[in-house]
Protein backbone atom coordinates (compact mmCIF):
# COMPACT_ATOMS: atom_id res chain seq x y z
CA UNK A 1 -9.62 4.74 8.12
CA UNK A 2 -9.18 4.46 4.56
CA UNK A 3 -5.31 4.60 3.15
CA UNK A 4 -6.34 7.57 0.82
CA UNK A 5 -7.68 9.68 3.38
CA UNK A 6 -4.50 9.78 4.94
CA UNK A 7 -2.47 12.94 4.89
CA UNK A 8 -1.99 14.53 1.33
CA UNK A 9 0.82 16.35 2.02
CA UNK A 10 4.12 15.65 4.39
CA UNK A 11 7.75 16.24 4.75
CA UNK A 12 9.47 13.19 3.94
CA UNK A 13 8.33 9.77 2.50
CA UNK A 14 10.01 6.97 3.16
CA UNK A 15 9.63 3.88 0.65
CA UNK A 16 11.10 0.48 2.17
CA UNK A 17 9.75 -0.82 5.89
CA UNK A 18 13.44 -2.96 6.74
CA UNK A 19 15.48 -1.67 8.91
CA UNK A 20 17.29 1.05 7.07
CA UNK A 21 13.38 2.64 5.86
CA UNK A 22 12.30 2.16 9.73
CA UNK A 23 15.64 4.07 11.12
CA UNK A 24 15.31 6.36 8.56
CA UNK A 25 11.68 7.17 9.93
CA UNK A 26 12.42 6.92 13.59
CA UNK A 27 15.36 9.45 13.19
CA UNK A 28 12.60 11.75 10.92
CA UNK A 29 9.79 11.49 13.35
CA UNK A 30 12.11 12.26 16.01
CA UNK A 31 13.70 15.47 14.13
CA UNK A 32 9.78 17.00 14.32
CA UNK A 33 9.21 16.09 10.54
CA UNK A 34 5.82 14.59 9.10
CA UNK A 35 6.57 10.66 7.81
CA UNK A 36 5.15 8.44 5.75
CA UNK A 37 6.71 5.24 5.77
CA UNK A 38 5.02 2.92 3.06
CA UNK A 39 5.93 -1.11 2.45
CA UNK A 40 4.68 -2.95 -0.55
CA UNK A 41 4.53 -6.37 1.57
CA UNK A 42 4.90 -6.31 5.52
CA UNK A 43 7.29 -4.48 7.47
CA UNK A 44 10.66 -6.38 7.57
CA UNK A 45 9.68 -9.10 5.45
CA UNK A 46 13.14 -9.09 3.30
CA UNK A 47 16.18 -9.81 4.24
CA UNK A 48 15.24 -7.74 8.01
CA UNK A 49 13.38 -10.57 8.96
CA UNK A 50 15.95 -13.25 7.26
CA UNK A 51 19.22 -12.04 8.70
CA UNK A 52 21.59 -14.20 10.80
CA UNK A 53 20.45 -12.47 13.56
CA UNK A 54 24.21 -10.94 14.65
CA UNK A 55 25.14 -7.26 15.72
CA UNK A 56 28.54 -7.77 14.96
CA UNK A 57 31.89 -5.64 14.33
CA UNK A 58 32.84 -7.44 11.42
CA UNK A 59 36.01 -9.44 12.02
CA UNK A 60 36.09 -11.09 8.66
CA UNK A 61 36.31 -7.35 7.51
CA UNK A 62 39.63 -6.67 9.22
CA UNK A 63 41.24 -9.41 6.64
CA UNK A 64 39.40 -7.92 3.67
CA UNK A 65 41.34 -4.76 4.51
CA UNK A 66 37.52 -3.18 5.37
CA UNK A 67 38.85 -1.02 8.16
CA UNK A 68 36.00 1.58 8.18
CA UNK A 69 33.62 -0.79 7.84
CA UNK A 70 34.61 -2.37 10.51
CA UNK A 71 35.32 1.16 12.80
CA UNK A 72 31.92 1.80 12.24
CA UNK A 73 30.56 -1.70 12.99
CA UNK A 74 31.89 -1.73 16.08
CA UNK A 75 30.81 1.23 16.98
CA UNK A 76 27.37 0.94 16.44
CA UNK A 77 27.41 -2.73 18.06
CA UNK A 78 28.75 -1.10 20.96
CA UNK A 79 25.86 1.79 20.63
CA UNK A 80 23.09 -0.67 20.29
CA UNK A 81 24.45 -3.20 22.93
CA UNK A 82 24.01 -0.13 25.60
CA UNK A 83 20.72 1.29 24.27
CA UNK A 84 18.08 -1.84 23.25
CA UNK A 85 19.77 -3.87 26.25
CA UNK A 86 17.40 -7.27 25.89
CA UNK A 87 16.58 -6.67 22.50
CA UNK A 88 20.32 -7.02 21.72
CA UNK A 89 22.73 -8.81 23.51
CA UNK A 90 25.86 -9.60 24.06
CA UNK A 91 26.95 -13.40 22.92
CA UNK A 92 29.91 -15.36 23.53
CA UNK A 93 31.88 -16.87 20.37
CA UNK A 94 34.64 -19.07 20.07
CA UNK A 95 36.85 -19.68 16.82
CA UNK A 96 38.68 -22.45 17.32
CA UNK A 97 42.30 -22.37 15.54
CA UNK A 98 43.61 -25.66 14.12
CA UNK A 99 47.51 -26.69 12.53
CA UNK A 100 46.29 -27.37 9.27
CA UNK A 101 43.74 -24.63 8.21
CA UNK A 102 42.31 -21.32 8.79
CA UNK A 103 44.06 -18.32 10.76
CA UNK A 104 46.79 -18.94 13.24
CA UNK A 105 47.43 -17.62 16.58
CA UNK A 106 49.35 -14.65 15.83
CA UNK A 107 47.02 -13.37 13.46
CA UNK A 108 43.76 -13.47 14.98
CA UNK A 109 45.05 -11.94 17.95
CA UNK A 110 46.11 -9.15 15.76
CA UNK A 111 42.48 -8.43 14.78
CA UNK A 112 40.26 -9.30 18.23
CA UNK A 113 43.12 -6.63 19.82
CA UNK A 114 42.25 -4.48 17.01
CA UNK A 115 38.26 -5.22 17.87
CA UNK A 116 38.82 -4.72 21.23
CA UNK A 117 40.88 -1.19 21.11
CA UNK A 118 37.94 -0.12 18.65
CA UNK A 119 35.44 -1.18 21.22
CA UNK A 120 37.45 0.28 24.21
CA UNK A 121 36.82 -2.90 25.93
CA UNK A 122 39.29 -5.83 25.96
CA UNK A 123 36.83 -9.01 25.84
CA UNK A 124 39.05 -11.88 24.05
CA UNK A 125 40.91 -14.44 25.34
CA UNK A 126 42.76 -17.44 24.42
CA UNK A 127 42.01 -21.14 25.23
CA UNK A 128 43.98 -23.58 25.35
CA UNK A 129 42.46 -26.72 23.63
CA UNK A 130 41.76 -28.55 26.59
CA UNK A 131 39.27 -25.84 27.51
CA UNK A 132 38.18 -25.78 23.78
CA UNK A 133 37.35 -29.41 24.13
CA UNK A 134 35.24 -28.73 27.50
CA UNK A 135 32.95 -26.11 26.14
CA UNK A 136 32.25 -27.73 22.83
CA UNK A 137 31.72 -31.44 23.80
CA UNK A 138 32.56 -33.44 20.80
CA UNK A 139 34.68 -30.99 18.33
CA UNK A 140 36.97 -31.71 16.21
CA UNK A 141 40.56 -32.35 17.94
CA UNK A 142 42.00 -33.63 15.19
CA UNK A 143 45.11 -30.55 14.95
CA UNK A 144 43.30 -29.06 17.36
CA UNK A 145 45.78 -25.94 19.08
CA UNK A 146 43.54 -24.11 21.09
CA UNK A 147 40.72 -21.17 20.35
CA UNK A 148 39.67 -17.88 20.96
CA UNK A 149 37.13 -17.19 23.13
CA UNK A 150 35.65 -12.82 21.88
CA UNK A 151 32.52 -11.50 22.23
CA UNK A 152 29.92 -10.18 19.53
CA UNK A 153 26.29 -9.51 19.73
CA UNK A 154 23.08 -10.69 18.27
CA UNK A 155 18.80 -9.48 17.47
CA UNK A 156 15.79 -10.11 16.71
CA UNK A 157 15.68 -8.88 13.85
CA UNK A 158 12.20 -8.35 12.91
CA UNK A 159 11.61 -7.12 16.25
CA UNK A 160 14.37 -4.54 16.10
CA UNK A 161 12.59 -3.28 12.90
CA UNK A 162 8.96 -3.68 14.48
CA UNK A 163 10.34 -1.58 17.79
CA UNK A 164 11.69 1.90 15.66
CA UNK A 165 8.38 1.69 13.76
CA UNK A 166 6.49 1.82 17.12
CA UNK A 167 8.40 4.67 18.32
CA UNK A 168 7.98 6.92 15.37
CA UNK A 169 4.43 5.86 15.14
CA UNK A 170 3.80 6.46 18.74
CA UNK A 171 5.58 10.59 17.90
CA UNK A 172 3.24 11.13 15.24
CA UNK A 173 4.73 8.97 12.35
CA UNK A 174 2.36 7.35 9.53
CA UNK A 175 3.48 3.56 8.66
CA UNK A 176 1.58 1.65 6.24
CA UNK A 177 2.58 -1.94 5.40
CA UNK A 178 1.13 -3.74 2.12
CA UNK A 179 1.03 -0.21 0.20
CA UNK A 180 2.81 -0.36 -3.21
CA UNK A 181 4.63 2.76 -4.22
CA UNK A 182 3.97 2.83 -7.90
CA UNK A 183 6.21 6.19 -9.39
CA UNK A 184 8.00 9.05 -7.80
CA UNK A 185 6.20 11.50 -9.04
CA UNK A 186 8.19 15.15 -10.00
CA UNK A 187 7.05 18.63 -11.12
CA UNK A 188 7.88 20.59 -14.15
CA UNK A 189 11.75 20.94 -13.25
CA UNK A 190 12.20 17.77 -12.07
CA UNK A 191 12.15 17.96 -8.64
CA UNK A 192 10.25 15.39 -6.18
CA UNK A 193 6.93 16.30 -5.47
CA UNK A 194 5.50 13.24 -4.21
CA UNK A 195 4.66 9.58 -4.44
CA UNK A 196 1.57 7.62 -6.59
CA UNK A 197 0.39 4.59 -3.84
CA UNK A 198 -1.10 1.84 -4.07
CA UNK A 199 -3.21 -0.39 -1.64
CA UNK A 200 -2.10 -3.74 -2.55
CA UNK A 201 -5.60 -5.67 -0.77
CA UNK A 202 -7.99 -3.44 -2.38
CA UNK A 203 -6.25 -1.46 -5.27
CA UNK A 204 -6.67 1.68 -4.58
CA UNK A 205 -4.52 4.49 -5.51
CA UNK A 206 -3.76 7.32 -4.58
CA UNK A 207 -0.93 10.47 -4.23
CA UNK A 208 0.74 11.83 -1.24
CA UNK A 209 3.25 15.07 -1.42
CA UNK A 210 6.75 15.44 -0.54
CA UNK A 211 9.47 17.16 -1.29
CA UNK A 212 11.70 14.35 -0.47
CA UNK A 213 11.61 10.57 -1.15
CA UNK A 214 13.85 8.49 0.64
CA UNK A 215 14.30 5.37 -1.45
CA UNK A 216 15.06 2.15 1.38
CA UNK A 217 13.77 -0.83 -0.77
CA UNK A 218 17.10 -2.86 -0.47
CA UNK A 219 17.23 -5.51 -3.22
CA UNK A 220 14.38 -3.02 -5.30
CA UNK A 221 16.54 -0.19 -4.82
CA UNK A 222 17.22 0.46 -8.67
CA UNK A 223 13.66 -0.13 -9.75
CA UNK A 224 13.04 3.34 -8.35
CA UNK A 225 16.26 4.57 -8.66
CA UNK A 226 18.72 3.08 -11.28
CA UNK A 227 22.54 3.49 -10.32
CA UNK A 228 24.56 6.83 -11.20
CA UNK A 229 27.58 4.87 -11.13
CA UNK A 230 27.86 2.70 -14.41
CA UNK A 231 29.85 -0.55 -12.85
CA UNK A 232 28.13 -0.14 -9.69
CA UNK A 233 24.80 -2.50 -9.46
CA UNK A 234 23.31 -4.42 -6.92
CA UNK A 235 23.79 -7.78 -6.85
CA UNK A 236 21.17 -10.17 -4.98
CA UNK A 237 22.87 -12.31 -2.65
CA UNK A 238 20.95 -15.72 -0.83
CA UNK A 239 22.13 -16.23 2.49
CA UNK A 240 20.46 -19.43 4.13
CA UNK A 241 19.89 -21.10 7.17
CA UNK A 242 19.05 -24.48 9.06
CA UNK A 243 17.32 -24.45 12.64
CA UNK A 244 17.79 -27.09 15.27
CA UNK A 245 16.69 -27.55 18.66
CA UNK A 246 19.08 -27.85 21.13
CA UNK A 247 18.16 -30.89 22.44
CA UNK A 248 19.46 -32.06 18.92
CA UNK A 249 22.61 -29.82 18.48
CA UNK A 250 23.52 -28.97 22.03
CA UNK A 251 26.09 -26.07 21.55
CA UNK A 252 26.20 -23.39 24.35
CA UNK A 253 28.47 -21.13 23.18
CA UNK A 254 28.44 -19.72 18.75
CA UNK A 255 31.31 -21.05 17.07
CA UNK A 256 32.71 -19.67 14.50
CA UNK A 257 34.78 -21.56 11.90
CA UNK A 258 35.70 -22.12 8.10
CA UNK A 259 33.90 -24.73 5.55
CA UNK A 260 36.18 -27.47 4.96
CA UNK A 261 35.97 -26.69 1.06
CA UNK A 262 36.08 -22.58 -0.07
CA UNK A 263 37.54 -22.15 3.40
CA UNK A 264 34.31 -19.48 3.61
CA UNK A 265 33.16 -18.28 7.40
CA UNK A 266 30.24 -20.22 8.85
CA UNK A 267 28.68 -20.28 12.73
CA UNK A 268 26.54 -22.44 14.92
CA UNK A 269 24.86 -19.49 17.04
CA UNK A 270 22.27 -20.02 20.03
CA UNK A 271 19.34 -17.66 19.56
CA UNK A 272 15.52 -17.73 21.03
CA UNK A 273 15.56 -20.81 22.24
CA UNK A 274 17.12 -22.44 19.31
CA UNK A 275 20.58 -23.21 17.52
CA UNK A 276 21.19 -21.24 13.90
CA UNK A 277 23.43 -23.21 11.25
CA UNK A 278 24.77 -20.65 8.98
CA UNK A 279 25.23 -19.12 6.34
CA UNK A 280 25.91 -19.37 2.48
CA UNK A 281 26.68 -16.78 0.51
CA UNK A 282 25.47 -16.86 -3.04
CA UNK A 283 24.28 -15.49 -5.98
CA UNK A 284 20.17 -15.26 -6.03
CA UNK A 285 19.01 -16.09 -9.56
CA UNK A 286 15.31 -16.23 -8.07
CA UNK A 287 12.42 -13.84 -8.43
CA UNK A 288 13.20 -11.34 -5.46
CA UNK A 289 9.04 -10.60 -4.86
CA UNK A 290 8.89 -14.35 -3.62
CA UNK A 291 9.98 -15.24 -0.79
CA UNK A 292 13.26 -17.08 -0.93
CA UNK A 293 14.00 -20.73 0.54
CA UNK A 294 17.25 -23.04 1.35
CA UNK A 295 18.44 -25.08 -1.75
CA UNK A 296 19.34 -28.64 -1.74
CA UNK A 297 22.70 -27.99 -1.85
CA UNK A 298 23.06 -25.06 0.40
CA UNK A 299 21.61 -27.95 2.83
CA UNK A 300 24.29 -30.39 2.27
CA UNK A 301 26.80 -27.35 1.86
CA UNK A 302 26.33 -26.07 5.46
CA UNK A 303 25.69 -30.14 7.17
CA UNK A 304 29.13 -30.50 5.76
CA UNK A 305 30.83 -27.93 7.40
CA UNK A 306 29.12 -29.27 11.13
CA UNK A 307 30.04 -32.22 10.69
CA UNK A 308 33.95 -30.76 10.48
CA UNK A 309 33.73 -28.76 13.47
CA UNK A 310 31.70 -31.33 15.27
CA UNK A 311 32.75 -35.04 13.62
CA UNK A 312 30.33 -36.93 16.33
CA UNK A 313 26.78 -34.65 15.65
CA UNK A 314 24.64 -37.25 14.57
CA UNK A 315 22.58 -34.39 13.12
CA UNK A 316 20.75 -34.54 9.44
CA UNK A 317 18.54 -32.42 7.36
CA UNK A 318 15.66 -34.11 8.61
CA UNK A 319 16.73 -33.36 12.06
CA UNK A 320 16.24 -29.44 11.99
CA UNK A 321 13.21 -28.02 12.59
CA UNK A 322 13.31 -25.18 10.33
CA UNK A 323 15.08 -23.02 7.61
CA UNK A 324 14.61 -19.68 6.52
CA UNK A 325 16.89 -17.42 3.80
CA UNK A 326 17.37 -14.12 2.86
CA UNK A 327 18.58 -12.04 -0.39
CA UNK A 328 21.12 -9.12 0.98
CA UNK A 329 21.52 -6.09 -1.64
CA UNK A 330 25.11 -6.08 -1.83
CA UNK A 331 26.34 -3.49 -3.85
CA UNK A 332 28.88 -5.20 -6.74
CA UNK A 333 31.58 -3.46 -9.25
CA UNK A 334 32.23 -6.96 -10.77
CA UNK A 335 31.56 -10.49 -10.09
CA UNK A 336 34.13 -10.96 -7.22
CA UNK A 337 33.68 -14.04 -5.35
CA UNK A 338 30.56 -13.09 -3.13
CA UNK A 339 32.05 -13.74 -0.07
CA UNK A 340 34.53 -11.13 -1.10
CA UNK A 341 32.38 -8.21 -1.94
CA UNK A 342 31.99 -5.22 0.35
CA UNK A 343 29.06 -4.50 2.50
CA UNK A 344 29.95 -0.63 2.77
CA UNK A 345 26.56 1.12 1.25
CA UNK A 346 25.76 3.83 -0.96
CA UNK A 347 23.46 7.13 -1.06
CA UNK A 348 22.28 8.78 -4.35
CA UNK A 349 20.52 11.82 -4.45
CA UNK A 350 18.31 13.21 -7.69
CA UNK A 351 16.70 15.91 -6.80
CA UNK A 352 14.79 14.99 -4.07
CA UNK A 353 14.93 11.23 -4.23
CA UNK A 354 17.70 10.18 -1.79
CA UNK A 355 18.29 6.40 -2.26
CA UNK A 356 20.25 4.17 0.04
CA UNK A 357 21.01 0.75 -0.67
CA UNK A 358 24.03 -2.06 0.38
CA UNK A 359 25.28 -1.94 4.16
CA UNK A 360 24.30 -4.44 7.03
CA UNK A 361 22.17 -4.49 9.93
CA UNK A 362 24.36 -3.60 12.30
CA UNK A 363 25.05 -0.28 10.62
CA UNK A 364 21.27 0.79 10.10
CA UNK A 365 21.55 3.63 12.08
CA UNK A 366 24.98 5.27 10.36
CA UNK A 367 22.88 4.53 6.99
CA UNK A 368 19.81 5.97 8.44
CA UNK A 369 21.59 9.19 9.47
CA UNK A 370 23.80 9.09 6.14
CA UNK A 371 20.47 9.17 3.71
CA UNK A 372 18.58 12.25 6.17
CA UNK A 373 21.50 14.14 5.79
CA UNK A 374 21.42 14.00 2.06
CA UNK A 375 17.84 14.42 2.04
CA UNK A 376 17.80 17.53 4.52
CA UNK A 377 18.71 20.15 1.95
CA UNK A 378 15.44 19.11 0.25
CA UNK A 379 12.79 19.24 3.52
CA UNK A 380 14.37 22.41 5.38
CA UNK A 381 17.36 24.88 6.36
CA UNK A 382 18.14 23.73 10.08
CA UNK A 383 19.84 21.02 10.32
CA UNK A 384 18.78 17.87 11.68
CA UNK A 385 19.70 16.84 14.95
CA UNK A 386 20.33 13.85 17.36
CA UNK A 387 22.97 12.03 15.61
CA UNK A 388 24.23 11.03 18.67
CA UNK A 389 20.69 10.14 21.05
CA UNK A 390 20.01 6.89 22.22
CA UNK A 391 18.44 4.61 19.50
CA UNK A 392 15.49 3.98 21.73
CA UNK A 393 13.86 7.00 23.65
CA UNK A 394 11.34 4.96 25.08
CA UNK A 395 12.64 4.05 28.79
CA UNK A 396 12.17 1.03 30.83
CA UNK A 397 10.72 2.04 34.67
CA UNK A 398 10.01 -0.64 37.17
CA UNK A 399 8.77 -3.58 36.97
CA UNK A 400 5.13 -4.13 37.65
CA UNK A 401 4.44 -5.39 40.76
CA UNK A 402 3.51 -9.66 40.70
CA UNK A 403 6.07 -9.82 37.44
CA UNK A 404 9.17 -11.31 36.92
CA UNK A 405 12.40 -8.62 36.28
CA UNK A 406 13.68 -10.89 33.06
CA UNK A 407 10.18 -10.90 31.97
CA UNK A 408 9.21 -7.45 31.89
CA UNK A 409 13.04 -6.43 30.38
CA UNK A 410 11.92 -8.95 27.56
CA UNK A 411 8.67 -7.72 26.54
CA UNK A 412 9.82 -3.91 27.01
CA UNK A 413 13.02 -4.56 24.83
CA UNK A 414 10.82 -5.81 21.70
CA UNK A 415 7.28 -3.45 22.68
CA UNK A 416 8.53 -0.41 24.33
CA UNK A 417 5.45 1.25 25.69
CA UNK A 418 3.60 -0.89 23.74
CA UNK A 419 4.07 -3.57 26.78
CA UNK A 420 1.70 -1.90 29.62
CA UNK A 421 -0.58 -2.33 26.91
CA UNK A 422 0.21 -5.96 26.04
CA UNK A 423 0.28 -6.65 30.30
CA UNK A 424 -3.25 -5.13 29.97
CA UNK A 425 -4.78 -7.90 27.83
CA UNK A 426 -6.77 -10.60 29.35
CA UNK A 427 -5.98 -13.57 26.66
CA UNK A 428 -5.66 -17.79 27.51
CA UNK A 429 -2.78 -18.63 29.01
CA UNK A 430 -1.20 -14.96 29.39
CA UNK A 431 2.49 -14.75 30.04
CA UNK A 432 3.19 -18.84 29.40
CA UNK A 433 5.35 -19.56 26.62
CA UNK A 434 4.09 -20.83 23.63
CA UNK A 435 4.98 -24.56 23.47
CA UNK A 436 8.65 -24.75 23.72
CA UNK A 437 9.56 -20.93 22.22
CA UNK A 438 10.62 -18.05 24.64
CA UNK A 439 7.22 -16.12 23.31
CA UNK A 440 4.29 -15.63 25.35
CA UNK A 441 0.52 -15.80 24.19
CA UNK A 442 -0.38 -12.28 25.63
CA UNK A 443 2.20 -11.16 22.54
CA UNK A 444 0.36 -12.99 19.88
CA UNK A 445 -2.95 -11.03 20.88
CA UNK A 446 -1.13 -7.38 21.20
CA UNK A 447 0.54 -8.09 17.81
CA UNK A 448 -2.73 -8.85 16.66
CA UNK A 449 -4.33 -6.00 17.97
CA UNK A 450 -2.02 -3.49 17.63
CA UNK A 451 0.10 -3.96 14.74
CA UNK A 452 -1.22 -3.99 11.53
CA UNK A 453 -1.26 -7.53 10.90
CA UNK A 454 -2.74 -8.74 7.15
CA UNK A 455 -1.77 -12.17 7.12
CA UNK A 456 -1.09 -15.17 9.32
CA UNK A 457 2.67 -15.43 8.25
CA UNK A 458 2.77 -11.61 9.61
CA UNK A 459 1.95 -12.42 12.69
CA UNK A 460 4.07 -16.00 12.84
CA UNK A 461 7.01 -15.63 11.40
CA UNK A 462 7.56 -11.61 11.73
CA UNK A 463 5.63 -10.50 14.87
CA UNK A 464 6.32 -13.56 16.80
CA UNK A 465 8.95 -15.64 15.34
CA UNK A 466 7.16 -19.31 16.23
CA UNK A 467 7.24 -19.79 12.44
CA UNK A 468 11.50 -20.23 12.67
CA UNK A 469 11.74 -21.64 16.13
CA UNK A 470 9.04 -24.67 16.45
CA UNK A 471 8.60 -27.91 14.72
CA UNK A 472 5.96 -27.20 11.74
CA UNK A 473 6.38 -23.72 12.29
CA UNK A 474 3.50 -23.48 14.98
CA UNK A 475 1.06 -25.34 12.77
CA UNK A 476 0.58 -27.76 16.00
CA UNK A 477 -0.17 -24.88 18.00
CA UNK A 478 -3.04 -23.56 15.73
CA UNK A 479 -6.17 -24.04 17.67
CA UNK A 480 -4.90 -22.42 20.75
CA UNK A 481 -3.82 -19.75 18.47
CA UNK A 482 -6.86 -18.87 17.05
CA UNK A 483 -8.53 -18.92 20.06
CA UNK A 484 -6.36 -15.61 20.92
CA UNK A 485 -5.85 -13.67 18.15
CA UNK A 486 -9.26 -14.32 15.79
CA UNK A 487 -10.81 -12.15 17.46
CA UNK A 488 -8.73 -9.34 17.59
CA UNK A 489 -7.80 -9.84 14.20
CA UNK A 490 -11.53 -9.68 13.08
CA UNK A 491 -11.77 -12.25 10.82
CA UNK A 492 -14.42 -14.98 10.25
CA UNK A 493 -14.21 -18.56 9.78
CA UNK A 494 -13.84 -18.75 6.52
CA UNK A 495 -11.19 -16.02 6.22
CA UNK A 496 -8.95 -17.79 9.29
CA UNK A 497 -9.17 -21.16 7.21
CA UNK A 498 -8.00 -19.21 4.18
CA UNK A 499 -5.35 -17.81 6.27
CA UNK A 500 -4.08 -21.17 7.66
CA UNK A 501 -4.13 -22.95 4.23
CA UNK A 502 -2.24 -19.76 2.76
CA UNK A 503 0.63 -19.91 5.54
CA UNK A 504 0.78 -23.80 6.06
CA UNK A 505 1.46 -23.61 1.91
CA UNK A 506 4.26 -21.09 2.84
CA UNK A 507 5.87 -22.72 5.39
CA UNK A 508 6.34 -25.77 3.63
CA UNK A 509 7.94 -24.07 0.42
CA UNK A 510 10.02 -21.70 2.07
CA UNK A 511 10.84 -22.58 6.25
CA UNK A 512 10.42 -26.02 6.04
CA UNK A 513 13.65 -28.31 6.25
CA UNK A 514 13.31 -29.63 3.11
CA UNK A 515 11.33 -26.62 1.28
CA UNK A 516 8.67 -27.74 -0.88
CA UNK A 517 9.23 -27.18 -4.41
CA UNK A 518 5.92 -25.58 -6.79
């Protein structure tokens, strides 16, 4: 169908497909309303696809004197942790506490009780540091009093984002990725009246009416919307990120500790198969409409803090298999030191066009929720309801006959219904993992077939994240991976070759270890 001869008319339109645009839509679709969710490049391609991958409360927020921040952090860690079981879950961290740096005893026991209470669940514990020393083979003893051992959570991002788009697509929801929206347009008072759109493959325009806008673009927010609030702005932030195996940084349990220098946060965190170095926190001077990559020194910045924690990792740059960073819209009064500035968000409303911009992913549903309720006054007189529902409506029954329980919880956590329909495809190599990832091939041909892929890097490093979590970001693995998802995809030989030239360019410049440079 062509993009213009979609609906003219609606009752909200949601700019911005990260996760704050895609709750914002599920929680629309779900109230009865008619969405349009547009994207100028794919869905979650900023920083929802970039994150550090955590659900967390926010315990660094406690000292920053953040206390609703991190009330409502909790909160919704706790929410999410109970309604997209497998799609988020629970991990294990340990902070361990040393004589000569960082927080002592006293004081982060004060804040995990204070996580706990919040939580209604008391998780930490203290270790002494002979039990420190047995769950993180080779750390640093030197000092070394003991740790805490508290409990946090952690996504897939993209997937999270990918999931509440399927939902409120599969209720009646419109979601278009790759469509530009060029001007808010207004009528003779002022008001919203629509949108002007643009299909960035073929451009063509066109206009769809509303009499709300929601405005979710994150680090674009004041291109559509400048800020009401004169020493309020956003302020681009690069958070980045090396990936090792863990044959090559064996940790079992995320650590949290402090950088040796600024004395700044930093963790070593398990996820899909794979161990996350992370993250930096600094100000993005790049073009935000390219996609960001790890700087020479943010490298040596975050291989000095490992080899604190962990003096014996014979681990270098070349060692990691990938990297991958993300700009956060972090809303700024002043230059503060970055680490130091609030993640709280924002809402702005101008009759009709409801912008919301700053927060963090564990909070997208409290700024979802936040931004319809401003909006509501503009789309209709009852008020909207199901504040309080589970995030995910879509309900896991039992498990097909012939297939593993883990397996099926996996695939249903990240597809929702979408996974009878993925178990339905008859593709190579089915339900075996792709190389060494925890993906399957079956989900390379659903994604392919089923959600609005454009380009290869949707598909690898959004869709399926083999992009972040294998050696040459799945490169190797190309002719097996054509052979399921060219078809589907419907594209020839000469497009596919375009295609892999166009993301093996993009890996190396922007997930490689040591990024390319143009």
């Amino acid at each position: 169908m062509e993009r213009q001869q979609e609906e003219s008319k609606v009752d909200l339109i949601i700019v911005g497909g990260g996760v704050t645009g895609a709750g914002v839509f599920r929680e629309a679709v779900r109230n009865g309303l008619r969405c349009l969710l547009v994207e100028q490049k794919d869905f979650a391609w900023g920083t929802s696809s970039r994150s550090s991958k955590l659900i967390h409360g926010g315990l660094r927020y406690l000292k920053e004197a953040q206390f609703k921040l991190t009330l409502e952090s909790v909160k919704e860690r706790e929410r999410l942790l109970a309604d997209a079981e497998g799609l988020v879950s629970p991990i294990d961290f340990l902070m361990p506490l040393y004589e000569s740096s960082g927080p002592g005893r006293a004081a982060m026991a004060a804040g995990l009780t204070v996580y706990d209470i919040i939580a209604g669940k008391f998780r930490h514990r203290y270790l002494r540091s002979g039990r420190v020393k047995e769950l993180v083979p080779g750390i640093n003893t030197g000092k070394l009093k003991g740790g805490y051992l508290f409990m946090d959570a952690q996504v897939d991002d993209a997937r999270l984002v990918l999931r509440l788009i399927g939902e409120g697509t599969r209720q009646g929801g419109r979601a278009l990725n790759y469509t530009e929206a060029r001007s808010v347009l207004r009528d003779e008072k002022g008001a919203v009246c629509g949108v002007s759109l643009k299909d960035v493959a073929t451009g063509d325009t066109w206009e769809v009416s509303a009499p709300a806008v929601i405005n979710a673009t994150g680090v674009w927010a004041e291109s559509l919307h400048p800020s009401p609030e004169a020493h309020l702005h956003l302020r681009p932030l690069r958070g980045s990120h090396l990936v090792f195996s863990r044959e090559t940084l064996p940790v079992e349990h995320a650590i949290s500790f402090f950088h040796p220098v600024d004395k700044r946060p930093l963790f070593i965190i398990p996820w899909e198969g794979v161990v996350l170095l992370g993250t930096t926190d600094l100000d993005h001077e790049g073009d935000v409409n390219l996609e960001p990559a790890i700087s020479d020194d943010e490298a040596e910045y975050l291989l000095a803090a490992l080899k604190r924690v962990i003096p014996h990792a014979e681990v270098t740059r070349d060692d990691a298999l990938t990297s991958f960073a993300g700009v956060r819209p972090v809303l700024s009064e002043g230059r503060k030191e970055a680490s130091r500035e609030s993640r709280e968000h924002a809402v702005w409303v101008d009759r009709g066009l409801v912008t919301v911009t700053g927060g963090k992913l564990t909070t997208f549903r409290k700024l979802a929720w936040d931004t319809l309720k401003a909006a509501q006054p503009f789309i209709r007189e009852d008020p909207l309801t199901g504040e309080g529902d589970a995030v995910f409506s879509e309900r896991r029954g039992t498990t097909p006959e012939g297939l593993k329980t883990e397996v099926y919880k996996r695939l249903w956590s990240r597809y929702g219904k979408g996974t009878l329909a993925l178990l339905a495809l008859s593709v190579p190599r089915g339900l075996e993992p792709i190389a060494e990832s925890p993906y399957v091939w079956a989900e390379l041909a659903y994604a392919a077939e089923h959600e609005s892929v454009s380009h290869l890097d949707d598909l690898l490093l959004r869709r399926v994240r083999i992009g972040l979590v294998l050696k040459n970001g799945g490169l190797d693995q190309m002719p097996a991976i054509r052979e399921v998802v060219q078809n589907p995809l419907n594209w020839d030989d000469e497009r596919w070759e375009r295609e892999v030239e166009a993301y093996d360019s993009l890996w190396k410049r922007c997930y490689s270890p040591r990024p390319v440079k143009d």
